[in-house]
C-alpha atoms as a PDB file:
ATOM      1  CA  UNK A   1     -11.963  22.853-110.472  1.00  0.00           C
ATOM      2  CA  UNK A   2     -15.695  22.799-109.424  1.00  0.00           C
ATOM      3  CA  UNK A   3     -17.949  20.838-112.085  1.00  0.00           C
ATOM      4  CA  UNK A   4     -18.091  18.171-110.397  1.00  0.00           C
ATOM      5  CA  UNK A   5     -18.290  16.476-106.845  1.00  0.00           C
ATOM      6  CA  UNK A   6     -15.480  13.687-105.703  1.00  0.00           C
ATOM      7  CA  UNK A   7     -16.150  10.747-104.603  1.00  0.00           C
ATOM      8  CA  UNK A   8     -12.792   8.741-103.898  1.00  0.00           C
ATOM      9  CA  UNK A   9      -9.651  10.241-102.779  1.00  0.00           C
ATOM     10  CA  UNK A  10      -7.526  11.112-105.728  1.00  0.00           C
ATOM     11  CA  UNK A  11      -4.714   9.519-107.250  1.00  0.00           C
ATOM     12  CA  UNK A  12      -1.498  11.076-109.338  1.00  0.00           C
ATOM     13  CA  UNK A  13      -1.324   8.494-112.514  1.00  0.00           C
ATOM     14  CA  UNK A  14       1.566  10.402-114.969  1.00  0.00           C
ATOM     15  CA  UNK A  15       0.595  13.703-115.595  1.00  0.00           C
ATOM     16  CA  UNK A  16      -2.911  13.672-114.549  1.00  0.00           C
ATOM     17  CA  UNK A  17      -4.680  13.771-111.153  1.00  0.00           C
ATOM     18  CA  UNK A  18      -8.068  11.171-111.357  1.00  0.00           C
ATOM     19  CA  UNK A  19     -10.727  10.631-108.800  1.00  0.00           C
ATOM     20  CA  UNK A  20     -13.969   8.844-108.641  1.00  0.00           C
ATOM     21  CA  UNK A  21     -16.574  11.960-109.095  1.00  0.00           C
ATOM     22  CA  UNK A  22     -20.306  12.644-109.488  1.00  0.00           C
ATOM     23  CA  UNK A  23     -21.782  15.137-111.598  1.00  0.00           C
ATOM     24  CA  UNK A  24     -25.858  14.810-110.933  1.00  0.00           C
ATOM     25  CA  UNK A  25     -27.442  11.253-110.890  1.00  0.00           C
ATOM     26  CA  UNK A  26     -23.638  10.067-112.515  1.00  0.00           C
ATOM     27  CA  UNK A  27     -20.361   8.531-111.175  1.00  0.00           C
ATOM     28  CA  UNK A  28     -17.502   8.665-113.372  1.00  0.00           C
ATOM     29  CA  UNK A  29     -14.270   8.935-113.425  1.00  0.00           C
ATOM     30  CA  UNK A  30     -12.583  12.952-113.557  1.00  0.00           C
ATOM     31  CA  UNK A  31      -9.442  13.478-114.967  1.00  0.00           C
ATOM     32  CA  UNK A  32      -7.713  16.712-114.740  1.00  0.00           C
ATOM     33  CA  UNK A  33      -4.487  18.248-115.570  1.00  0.00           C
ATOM     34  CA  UNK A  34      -1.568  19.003-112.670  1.00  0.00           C
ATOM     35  CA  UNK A  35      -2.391  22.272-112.555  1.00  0.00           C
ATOM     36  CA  UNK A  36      -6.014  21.319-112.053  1.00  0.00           C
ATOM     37  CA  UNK A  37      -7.781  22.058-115.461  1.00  0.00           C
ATOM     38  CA  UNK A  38     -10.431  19.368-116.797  1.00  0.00           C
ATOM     39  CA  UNK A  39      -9.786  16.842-119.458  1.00  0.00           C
ATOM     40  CA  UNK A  40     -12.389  14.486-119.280  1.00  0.00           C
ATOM     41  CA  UNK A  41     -15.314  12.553-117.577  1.00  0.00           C
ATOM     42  CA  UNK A  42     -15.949   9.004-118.179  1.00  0.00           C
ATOM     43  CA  UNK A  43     -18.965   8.100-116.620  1.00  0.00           C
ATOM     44  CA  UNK A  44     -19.500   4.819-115.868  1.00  0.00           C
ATOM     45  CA  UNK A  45     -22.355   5.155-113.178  1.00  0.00           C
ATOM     46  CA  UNK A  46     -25.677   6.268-114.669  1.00  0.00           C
ATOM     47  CA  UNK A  47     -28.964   6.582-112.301  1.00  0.00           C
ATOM     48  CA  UNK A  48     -26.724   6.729-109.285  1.00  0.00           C
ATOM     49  CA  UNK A  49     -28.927   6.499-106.101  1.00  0.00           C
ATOM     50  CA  UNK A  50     -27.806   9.091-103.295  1.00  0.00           C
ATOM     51  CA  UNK A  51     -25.320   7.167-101.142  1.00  0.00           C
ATOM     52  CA  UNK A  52     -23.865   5.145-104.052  1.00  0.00           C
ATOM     53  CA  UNK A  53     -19.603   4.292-103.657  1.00  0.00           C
ATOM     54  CA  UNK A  54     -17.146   3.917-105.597  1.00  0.00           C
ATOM     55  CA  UNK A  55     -13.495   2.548-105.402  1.00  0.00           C
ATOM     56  CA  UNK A  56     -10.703   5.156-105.888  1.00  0.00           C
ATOM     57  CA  UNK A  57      -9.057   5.154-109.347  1.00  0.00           C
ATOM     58  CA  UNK A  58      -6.064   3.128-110.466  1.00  0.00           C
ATOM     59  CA  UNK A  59      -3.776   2.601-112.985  1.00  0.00           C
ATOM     60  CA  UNK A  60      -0.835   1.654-114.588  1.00  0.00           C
ATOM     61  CA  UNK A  61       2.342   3.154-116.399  1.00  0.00           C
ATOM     62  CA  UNK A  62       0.491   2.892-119.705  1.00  0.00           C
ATOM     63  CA  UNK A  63      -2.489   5.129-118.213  1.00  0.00           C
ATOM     64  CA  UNK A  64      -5.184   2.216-117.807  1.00  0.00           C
ATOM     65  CA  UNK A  65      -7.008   3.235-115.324  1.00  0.00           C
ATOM     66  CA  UNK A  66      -9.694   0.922-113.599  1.00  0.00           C
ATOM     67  CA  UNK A  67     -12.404   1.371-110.602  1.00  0.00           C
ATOM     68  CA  UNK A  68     -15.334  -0.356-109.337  1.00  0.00           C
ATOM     69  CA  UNK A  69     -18.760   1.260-109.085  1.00  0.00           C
ATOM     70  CA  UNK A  70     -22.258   0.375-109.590  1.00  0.00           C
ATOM     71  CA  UNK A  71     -21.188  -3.524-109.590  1.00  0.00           C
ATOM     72  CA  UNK A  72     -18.869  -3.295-112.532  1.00  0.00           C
ATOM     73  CA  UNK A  73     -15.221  -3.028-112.410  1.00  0.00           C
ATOM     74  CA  UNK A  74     -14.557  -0.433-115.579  1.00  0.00           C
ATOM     75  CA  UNK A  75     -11.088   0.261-117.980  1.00  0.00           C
ATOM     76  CA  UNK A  76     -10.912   3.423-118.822  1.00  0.00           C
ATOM     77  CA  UNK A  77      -8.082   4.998-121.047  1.00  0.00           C
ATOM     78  CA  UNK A  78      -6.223   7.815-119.575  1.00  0.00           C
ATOM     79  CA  UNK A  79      -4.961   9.481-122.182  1.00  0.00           C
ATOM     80  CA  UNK A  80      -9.046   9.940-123.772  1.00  0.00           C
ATOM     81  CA  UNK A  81     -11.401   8.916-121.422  1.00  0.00           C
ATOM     82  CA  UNK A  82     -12.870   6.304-123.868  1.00  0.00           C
ATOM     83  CA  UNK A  83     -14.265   3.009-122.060  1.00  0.00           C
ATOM     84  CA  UNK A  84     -11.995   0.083-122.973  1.00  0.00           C
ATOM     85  CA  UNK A  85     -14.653  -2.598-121.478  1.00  0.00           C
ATOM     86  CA  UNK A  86     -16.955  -3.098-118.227  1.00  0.00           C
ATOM     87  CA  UNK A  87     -17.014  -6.072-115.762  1.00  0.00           C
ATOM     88  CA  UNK A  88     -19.443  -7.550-113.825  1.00  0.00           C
ATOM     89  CA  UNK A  89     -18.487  -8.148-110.381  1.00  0.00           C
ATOM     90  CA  UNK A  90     -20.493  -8.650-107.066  1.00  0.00           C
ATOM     91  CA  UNK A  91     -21.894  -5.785-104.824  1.00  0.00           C
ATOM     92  CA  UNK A  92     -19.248  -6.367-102.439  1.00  0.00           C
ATOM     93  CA  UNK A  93     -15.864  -5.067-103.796  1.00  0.00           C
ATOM     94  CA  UNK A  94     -12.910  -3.911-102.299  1.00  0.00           C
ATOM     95  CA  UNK A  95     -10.585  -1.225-103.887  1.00  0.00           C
ATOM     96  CA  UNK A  96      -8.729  -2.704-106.316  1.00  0.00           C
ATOM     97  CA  UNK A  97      -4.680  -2.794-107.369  1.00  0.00           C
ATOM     98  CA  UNK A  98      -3.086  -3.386-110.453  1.00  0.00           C
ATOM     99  CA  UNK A  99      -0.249  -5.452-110.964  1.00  0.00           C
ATOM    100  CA  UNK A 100       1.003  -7.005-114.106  1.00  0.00           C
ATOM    101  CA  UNK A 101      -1.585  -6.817-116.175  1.00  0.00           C
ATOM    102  CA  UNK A 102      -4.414  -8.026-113.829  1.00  0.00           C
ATOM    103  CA  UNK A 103      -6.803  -5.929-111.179  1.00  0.00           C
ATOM    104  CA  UNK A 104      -6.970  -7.967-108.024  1.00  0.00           C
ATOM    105  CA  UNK A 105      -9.457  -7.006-105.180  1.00  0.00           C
ATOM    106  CA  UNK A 106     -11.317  -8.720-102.565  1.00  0.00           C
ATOM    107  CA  UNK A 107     -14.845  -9.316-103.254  1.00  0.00           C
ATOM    108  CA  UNK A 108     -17.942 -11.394-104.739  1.00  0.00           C
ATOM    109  CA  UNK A 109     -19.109 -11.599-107.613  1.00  0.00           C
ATOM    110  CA  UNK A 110     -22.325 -12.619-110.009  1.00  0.00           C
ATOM    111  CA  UNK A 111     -21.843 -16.779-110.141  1.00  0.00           C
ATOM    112  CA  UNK A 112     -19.854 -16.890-106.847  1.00  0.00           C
ATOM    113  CA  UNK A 113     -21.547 -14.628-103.980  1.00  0.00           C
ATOM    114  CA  UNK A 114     -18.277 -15.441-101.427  1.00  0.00           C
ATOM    115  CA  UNK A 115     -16.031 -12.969-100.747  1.00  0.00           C
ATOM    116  CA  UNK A 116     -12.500 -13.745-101.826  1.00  0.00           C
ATOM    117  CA  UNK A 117      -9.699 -12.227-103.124  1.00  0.00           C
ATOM    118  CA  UNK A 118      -9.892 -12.712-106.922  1.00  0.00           C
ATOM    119  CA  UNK A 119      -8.224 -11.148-110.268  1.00  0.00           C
ATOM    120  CA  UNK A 120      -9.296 -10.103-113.345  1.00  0.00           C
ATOM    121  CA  UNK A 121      -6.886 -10.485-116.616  1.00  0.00           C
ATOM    122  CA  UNK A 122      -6.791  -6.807-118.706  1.00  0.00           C
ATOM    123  CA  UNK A 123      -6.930  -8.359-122.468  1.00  0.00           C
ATOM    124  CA  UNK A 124      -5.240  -5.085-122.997  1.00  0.00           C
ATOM    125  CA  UNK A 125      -2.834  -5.022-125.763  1.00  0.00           C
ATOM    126  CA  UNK A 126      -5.939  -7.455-127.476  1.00  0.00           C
ATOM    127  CA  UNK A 127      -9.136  -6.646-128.042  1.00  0.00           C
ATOM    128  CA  UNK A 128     -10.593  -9.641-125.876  1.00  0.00           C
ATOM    129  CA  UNK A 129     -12.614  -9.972-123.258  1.00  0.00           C
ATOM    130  CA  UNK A 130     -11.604  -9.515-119.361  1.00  0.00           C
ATOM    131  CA  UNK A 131     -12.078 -12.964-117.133  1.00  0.00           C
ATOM    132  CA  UNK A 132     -11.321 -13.495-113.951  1.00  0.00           C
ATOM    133  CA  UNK A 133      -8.090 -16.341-113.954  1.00  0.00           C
ATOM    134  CA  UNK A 134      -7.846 -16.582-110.358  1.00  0.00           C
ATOM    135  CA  UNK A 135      -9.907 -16.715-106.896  1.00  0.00           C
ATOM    136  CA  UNK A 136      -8.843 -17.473-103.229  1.00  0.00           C
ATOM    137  CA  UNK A 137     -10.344 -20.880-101.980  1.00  0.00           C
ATOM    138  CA  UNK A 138     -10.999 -18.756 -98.541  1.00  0.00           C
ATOM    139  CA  UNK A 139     -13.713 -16.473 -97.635  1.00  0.00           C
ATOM    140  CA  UNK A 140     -12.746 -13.042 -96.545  1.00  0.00           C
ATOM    141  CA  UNK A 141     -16.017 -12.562 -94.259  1.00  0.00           C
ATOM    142  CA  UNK A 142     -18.760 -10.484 -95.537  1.00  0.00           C
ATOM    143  CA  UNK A 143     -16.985  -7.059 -96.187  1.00  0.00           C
ATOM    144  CA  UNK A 144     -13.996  -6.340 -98.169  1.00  0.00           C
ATOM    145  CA  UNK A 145     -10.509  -5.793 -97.372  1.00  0.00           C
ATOM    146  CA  UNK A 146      -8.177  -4.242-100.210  1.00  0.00           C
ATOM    147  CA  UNK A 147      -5.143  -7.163-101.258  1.00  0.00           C
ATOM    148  CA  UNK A 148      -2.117  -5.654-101.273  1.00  0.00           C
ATOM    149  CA  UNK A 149       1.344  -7.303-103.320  1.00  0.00           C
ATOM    150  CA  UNK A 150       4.565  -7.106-101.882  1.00  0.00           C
ATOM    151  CA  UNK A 151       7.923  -9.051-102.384  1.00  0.00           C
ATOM    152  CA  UNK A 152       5.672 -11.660-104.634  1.00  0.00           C
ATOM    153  CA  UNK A 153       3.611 -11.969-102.222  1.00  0.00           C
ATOM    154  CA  UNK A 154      -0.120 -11.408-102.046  1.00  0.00           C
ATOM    155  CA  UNK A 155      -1.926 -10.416 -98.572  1.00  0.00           C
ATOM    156  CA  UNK A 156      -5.287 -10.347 -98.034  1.00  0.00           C
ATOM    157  CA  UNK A 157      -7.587  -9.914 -94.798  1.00  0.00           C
ATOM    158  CA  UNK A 158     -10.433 -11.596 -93.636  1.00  0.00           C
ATOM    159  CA  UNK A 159     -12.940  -9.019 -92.215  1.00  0.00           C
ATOM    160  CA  UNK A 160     -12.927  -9.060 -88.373  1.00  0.00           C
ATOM    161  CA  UNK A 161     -16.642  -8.595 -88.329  1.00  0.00           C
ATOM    162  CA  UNK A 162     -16.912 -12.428 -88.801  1.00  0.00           C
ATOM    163  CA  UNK A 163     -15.825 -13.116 -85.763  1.00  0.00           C
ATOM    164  CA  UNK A 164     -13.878 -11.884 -82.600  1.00  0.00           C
ATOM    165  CA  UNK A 165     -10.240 -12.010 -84.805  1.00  0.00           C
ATOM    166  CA  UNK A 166      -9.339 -11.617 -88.598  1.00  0.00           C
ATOM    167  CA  UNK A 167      -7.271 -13.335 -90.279  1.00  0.00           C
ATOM    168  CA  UNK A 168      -4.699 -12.577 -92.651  1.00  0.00           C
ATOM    169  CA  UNK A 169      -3.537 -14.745 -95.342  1.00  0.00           C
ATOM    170  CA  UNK A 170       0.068 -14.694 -97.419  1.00  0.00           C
ATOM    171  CA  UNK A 171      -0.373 -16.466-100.975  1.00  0.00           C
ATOM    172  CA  UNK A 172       3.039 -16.941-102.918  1.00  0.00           C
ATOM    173  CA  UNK A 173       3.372 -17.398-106.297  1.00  0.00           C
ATOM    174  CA  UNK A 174       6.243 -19.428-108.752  1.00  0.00           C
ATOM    175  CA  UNK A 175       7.375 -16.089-110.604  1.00  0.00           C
ATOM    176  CA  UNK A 176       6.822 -12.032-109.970  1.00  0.00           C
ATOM    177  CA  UNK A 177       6.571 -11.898-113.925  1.00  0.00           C
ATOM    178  CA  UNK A 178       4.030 -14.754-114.465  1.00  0.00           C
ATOM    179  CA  UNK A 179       1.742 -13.660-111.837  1.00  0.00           C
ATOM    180  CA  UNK A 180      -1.424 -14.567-112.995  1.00  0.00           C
ATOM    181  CA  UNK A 181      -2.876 -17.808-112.584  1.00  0.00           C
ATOM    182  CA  UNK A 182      -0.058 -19.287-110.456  1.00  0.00           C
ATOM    183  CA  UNK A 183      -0.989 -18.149-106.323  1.00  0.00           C
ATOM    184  CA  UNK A 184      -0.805 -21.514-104.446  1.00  0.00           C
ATOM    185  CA  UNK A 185      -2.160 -21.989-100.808  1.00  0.00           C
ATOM    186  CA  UNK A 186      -1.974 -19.951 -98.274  1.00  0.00           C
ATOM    187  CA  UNK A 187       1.936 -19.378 -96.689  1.00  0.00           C
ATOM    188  CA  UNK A 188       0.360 -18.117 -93.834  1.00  0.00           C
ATOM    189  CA  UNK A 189      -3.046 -19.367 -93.972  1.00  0.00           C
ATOM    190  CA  UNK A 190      -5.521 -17.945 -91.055  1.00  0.00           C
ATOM    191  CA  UNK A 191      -3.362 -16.227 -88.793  1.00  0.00           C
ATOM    192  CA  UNK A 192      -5.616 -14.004 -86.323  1.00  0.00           C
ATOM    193  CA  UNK A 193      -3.976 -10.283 -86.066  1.00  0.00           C
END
């Protein structure tokens, strides 16, 4: 497929291959069959200036797929390509994850310009609103690092560039299946690597 230029890697979500892709002056997210034929561009990027990024595209076993660019973190449905909502987040975003109904990445955003790990709630099966429900009290430096989730466990790094180490912080949480909202300190808070 050529009608369009990538921008992020690309990632296999079901039966579909998505990536991050501009076609002109507009990033958007490209969906396209296994065998490489075109379903559908979102775009979500309009006015792009030469240089802009995006994050790679994620999603989740009900084909929700969700990337940052252009300052908004968008939710996209896989199966049509409609727009399920936009978010406003800071300049400074890392790729995201999804897990459990929330996208968590590192980054800042409109009301608080630190950089810290933070999640956004998916209303999705509602109609409501996305909000962000949770925010590390720490700073990750001025660059982001993508989270990652293992064993109900969060991990997160603090950019080296702040300083001559990084850190990287462990948050636990009370249940796997109630994840949102419930991330107390740091396990393993500040531990240079």
């Amino acid at each position: 497929y050529t009608g369009h230029i990538p921008v992020t890697i690309p990632t296999i979500i079901g039966d579909m291959v998505v990536a991050g892709a501009r076609q002109g002056n507009t990033i958007g997210i490209l969906a396209l069959d296994l065998n490489g034929g075109f379903k559908w561009f979102r775009p979500v990027y309009t006015n792009a200036p030469v240089g802009a990024v995006a994050s790679a595209v994620v999603g989740d076993i009900n084909k929700r797929l969700f990337m940052v660019c252009g300052g908004m973190l968008h939710a996209v449905d896989g199966n049509t390509g409609n727009l399920f909502w936009s978010y406003t987040v800071g300049g400074s975003v890392s790729q995201p994850i999804m897990v459990n109904g929330a996208v968590y990445f590192t980054g800042n955003m409109p009301a608080d310009p630190v950089v810290r790990v933070r999640a956004v709630k998916d209303p999705w099966p509602s109609y409501g609103a996305p909000a962000e429900v949770w925010h590390s009290r720490e700073s990750m430096g001025t660059a982001s690092c993508m989270p990652i989730i293992a064993r109900s466990r969060l991990f997160a790094a603090e950019n080296p560039a702040n300083g001559p180490n990084g850190k990287l912080y462990c948050y636990t949480n009370n249940s796997f299946a109630n994840f949102i909202g419930t991330f107390r300190e740091p396990v393993v808070a500040g531990v240079p690597f």
